[in-house]
PDB file of N, CA and C in Angstrom:
ATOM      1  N   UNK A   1      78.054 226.837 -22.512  1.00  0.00           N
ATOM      2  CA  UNK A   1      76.885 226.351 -23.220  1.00  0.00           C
ATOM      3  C   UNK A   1      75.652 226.957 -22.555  1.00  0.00           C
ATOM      4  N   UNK A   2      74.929 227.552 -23.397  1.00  0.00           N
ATOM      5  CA  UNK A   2      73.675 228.133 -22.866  1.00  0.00           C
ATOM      6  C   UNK A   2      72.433 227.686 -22.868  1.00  0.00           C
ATOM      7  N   UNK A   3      71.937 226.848 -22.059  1.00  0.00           N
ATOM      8  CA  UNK A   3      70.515 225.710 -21.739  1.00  0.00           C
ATOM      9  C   UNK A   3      69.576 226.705 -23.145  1.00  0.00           C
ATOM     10  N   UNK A   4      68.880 225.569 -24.003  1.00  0.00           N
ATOM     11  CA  UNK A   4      67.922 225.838 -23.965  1.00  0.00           C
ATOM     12  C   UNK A   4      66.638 225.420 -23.986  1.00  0.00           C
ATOM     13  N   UNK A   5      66.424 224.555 -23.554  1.00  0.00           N
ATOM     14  CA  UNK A   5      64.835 223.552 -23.128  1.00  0.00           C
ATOM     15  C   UNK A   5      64.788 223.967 -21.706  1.00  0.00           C
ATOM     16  N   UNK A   6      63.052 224.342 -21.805  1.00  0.00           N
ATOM     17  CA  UNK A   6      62.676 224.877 -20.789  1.00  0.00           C
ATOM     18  C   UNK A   6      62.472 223.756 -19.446  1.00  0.00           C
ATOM     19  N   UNK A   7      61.379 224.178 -18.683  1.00  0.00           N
ATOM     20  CA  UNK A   7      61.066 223.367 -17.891  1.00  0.00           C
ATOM     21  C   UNK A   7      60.084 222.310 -18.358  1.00  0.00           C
ATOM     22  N   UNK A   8      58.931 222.419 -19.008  1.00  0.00           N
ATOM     23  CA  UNK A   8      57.708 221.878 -19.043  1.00  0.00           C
ATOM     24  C   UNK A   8      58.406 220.881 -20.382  1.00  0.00           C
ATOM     25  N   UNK A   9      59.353 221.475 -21.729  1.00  0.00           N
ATOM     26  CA  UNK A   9      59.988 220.585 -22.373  1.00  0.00           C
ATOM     27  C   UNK A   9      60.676 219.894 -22.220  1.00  0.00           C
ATOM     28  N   UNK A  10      61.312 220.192 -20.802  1.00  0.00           N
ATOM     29  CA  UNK A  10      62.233 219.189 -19.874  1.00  0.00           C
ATOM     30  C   UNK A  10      61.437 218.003 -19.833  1.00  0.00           C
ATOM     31  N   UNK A  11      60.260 218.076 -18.711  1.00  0.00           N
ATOM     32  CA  UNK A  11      59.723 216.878 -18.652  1.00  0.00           C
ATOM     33  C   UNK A  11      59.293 216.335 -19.564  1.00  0.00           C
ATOM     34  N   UNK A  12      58.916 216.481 -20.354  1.00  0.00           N
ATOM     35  CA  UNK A  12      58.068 216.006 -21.471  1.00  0.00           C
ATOM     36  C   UNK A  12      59.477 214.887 -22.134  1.00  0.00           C
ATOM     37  N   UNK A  13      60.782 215.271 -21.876  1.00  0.00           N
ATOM     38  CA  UNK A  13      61.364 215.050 -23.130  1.00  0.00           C
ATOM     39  C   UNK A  13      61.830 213.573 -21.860  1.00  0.00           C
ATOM     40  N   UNK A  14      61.971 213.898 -20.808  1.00  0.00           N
ATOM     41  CA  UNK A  14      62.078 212.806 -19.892  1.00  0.00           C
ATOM     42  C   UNK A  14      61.086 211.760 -19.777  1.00  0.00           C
ATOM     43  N   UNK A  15      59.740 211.930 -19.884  1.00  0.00           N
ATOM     44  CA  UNK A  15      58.902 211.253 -19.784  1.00  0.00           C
ATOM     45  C   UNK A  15      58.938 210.326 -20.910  1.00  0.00           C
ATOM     46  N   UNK A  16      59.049 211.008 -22.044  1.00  0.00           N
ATOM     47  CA  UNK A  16      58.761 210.093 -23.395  1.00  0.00           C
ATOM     48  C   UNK A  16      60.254 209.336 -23.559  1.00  0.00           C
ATOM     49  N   UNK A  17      61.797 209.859 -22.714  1.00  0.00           N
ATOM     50  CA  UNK A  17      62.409 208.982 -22.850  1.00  0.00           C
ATOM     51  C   UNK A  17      61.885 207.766 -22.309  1.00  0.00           C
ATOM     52  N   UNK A  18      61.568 207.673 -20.907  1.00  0.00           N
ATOM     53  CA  UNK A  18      61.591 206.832 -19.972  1.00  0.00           C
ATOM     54  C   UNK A  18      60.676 205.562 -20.546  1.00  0.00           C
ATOM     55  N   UNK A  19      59.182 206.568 -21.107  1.00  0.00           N
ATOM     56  CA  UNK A  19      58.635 205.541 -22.061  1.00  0.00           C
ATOM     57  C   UNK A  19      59.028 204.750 -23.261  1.00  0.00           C
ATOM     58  N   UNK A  20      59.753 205.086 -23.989  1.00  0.00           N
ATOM     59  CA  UNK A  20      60.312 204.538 -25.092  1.00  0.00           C
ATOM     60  C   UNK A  20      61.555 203.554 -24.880  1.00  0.00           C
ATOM     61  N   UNK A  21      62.361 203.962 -23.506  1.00  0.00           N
ATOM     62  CA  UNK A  21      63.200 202.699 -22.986  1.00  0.00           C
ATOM     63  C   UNK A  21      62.423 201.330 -22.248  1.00  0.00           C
ATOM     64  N   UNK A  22      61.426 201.870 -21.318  1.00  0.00           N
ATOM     65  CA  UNK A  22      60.649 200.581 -21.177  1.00  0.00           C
ATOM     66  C   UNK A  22      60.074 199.877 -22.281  1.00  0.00           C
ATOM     67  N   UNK A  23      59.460 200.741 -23.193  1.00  0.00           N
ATOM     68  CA  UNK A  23      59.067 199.828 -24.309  1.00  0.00           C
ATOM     69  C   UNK A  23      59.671 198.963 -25.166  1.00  0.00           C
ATOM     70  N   UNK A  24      61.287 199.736 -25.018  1.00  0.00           N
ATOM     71  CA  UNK A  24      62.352 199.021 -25.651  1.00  0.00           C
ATOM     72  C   UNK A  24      62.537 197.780 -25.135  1.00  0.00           C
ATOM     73  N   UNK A  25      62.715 197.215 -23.706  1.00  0.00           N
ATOM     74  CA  UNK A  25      63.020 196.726 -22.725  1.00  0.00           C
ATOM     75  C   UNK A  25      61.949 195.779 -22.812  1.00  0.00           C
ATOM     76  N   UNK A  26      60.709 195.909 -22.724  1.00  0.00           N
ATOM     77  CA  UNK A  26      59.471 195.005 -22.633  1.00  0.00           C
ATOM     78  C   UNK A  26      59.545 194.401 -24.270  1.00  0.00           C
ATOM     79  N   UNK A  27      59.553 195.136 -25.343  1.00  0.00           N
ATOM     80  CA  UNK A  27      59.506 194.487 -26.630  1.00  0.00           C
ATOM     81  C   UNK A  27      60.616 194.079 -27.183  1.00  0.00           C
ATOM     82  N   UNK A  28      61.784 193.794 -26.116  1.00  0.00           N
ATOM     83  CA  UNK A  28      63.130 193.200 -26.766  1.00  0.00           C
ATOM     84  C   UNK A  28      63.923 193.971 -27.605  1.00  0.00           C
ATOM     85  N   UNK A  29      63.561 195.028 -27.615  1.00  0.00           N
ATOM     86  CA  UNK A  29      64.228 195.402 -29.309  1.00  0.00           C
ATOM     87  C   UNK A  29      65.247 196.059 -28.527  1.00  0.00           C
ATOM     88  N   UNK A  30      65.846 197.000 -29.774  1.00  0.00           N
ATOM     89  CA  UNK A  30      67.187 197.792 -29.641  1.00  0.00           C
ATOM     90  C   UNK A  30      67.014 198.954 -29.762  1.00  0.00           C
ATOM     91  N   UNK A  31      64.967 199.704 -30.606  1.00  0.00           N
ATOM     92  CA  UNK A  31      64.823 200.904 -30.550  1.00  0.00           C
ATOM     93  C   UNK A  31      64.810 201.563 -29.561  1.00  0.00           C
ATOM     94  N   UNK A  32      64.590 200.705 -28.098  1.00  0.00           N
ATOM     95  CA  UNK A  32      64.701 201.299 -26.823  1.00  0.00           C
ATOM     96  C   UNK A  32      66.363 202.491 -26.407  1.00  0.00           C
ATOM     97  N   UNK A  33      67.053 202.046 -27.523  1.00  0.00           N
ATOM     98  CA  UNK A  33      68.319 203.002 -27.510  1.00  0.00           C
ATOM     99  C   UNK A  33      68.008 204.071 -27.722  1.00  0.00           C
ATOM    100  N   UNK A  34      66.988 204.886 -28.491  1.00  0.00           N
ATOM    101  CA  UNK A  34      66.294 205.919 -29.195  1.00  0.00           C
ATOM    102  C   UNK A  34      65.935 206.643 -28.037  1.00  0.00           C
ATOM    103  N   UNK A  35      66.028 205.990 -26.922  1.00  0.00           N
ATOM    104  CA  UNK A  35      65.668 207.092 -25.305  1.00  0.00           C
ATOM    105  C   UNK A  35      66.646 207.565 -24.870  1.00  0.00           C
ATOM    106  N   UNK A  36      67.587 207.399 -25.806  1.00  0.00           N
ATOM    107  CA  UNK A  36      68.802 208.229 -24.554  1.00  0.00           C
ATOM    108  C   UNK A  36      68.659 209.351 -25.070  1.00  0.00           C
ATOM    109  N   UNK A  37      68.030 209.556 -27.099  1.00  0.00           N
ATOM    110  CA  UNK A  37      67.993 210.866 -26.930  1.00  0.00           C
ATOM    111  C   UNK A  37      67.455 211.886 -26.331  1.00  0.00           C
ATOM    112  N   UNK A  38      65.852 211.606 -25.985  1.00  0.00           N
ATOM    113  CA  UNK A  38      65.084 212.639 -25.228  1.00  0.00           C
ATOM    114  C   UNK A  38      65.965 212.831 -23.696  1.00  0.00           C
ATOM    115  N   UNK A  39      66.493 211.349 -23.319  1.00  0.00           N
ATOM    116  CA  UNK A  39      66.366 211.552 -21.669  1.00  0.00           C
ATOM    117  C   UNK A  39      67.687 212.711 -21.846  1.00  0.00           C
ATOM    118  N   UNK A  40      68.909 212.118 -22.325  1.00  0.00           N
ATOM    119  CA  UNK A  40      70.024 213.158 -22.166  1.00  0.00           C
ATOM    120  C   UNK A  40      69.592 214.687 -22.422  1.00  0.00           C
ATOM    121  N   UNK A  41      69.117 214.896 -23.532  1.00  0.00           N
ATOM    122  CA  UNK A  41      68.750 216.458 -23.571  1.00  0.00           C
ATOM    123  C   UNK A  41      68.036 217.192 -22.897  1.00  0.00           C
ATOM    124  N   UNK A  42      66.967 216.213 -22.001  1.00  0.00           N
ATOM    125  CA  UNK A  42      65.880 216.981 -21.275  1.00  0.00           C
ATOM    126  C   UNK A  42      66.866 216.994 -19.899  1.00  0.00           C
ATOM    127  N   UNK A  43      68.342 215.748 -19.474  1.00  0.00           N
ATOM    128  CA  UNK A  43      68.825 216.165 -18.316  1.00  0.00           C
ATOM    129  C   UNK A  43      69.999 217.360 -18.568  1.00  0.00           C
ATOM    130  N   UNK A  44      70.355 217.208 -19.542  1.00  0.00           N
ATOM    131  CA  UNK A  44      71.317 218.740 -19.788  1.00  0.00           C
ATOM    132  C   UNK A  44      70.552 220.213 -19.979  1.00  0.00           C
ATOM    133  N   UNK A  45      69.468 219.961 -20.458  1.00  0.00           N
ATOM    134  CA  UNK A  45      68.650 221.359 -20.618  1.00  0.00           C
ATOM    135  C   UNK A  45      69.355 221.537 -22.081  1.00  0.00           C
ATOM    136  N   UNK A  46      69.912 221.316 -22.740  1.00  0.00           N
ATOM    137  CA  UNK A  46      70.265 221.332 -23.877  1.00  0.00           C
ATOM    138  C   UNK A  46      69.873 220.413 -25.368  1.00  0.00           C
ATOM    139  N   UNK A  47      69.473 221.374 -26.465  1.00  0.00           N
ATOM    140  CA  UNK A  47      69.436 220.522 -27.193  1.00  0.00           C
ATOM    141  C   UNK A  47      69.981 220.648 -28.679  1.00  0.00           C
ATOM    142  N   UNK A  48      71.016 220.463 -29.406  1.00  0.00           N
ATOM    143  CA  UNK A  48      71.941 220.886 -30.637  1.00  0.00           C
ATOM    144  C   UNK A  48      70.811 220.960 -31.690  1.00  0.00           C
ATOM    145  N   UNK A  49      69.586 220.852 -31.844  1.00  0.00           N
ATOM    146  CA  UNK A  49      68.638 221.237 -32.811  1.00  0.00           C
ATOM    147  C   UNK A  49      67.969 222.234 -32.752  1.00  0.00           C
ATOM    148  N   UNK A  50      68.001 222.935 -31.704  1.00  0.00           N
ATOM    149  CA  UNK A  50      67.967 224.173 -31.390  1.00  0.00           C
ATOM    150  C   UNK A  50      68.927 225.088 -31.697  1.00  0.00           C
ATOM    151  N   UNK A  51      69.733 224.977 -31.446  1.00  0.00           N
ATOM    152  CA  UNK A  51      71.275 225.862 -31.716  1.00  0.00           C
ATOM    153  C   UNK A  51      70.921 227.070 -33.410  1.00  0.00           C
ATOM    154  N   UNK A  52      70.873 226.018 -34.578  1.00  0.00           N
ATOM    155  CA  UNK A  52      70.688 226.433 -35.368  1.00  0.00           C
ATOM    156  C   UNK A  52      69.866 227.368 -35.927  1.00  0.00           C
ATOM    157  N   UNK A  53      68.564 227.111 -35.421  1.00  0.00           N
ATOM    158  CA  UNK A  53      67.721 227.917 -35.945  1.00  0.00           C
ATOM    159  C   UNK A  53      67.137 228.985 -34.477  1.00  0.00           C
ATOM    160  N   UNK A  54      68.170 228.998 -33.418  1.00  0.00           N
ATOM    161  CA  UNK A  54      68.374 229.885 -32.449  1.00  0.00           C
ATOM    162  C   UNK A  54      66.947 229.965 -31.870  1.00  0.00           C
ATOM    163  N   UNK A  55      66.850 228.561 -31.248  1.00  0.00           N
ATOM    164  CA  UNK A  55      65.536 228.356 -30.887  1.00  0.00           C
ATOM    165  C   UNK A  55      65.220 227.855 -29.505  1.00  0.00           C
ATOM    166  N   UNK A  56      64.516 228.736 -28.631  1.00  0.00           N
ATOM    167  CA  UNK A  56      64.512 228.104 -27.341  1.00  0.00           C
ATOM    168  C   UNK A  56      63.291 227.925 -26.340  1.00  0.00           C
ATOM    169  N   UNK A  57      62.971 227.101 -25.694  1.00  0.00           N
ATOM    170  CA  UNK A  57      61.697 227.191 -24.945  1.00  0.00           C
ATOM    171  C   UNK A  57      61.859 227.723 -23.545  1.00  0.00           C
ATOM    172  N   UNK A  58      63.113 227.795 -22.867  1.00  0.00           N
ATOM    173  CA  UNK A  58      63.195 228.400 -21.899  1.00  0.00           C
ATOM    174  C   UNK A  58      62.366 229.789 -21.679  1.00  0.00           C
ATOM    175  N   UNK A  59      62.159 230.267 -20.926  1.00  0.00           N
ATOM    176  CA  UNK A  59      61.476 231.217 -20.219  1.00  0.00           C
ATOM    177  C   UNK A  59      62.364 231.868 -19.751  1.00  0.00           C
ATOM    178  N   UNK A  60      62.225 233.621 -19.454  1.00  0.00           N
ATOM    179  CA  UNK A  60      63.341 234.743 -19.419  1.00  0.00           C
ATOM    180  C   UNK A  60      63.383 234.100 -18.411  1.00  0.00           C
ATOM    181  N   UNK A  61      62.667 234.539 -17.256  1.00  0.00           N
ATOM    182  CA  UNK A  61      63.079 234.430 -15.869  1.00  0.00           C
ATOM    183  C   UNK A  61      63.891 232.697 -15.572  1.00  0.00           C
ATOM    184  N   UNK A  62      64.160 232.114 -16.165  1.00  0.00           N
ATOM    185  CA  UNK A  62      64.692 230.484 -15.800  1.00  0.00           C
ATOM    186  C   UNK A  62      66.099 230.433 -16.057  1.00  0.00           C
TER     187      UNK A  62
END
């Protein structure tokens, strides 16, 4: 499997998980499940919506 989320989309995609599970967590709900998607993809470097339209933010040198 060949990473493709870069670095800077890494965090980003971690951050807004992390936010959207606390919010889940503080407002009771169950949309807080909706964070595993950012967090998992930003910790694999991978993301299957990319694949398709052969799309990547990585940077050569990374």
């Amino acid at each position: 499997m060949k990473f493709n989320v870069g670095t800077i989309d890494r965090l980003m995609r971690i951050v807004l998980g992390l936010i959207i599970a606390i919010l889940g967590v503080w407002l009771e709900s169950w949309w807080g499940l909706v964070a595993l998607v950012p967090l998992a993809t930003g910790l694999i470097k991978w993301c299957p919506l990319y694949v398709p339209f052969k799309f990547s933010t990585r940077e050569k040198g990374e």
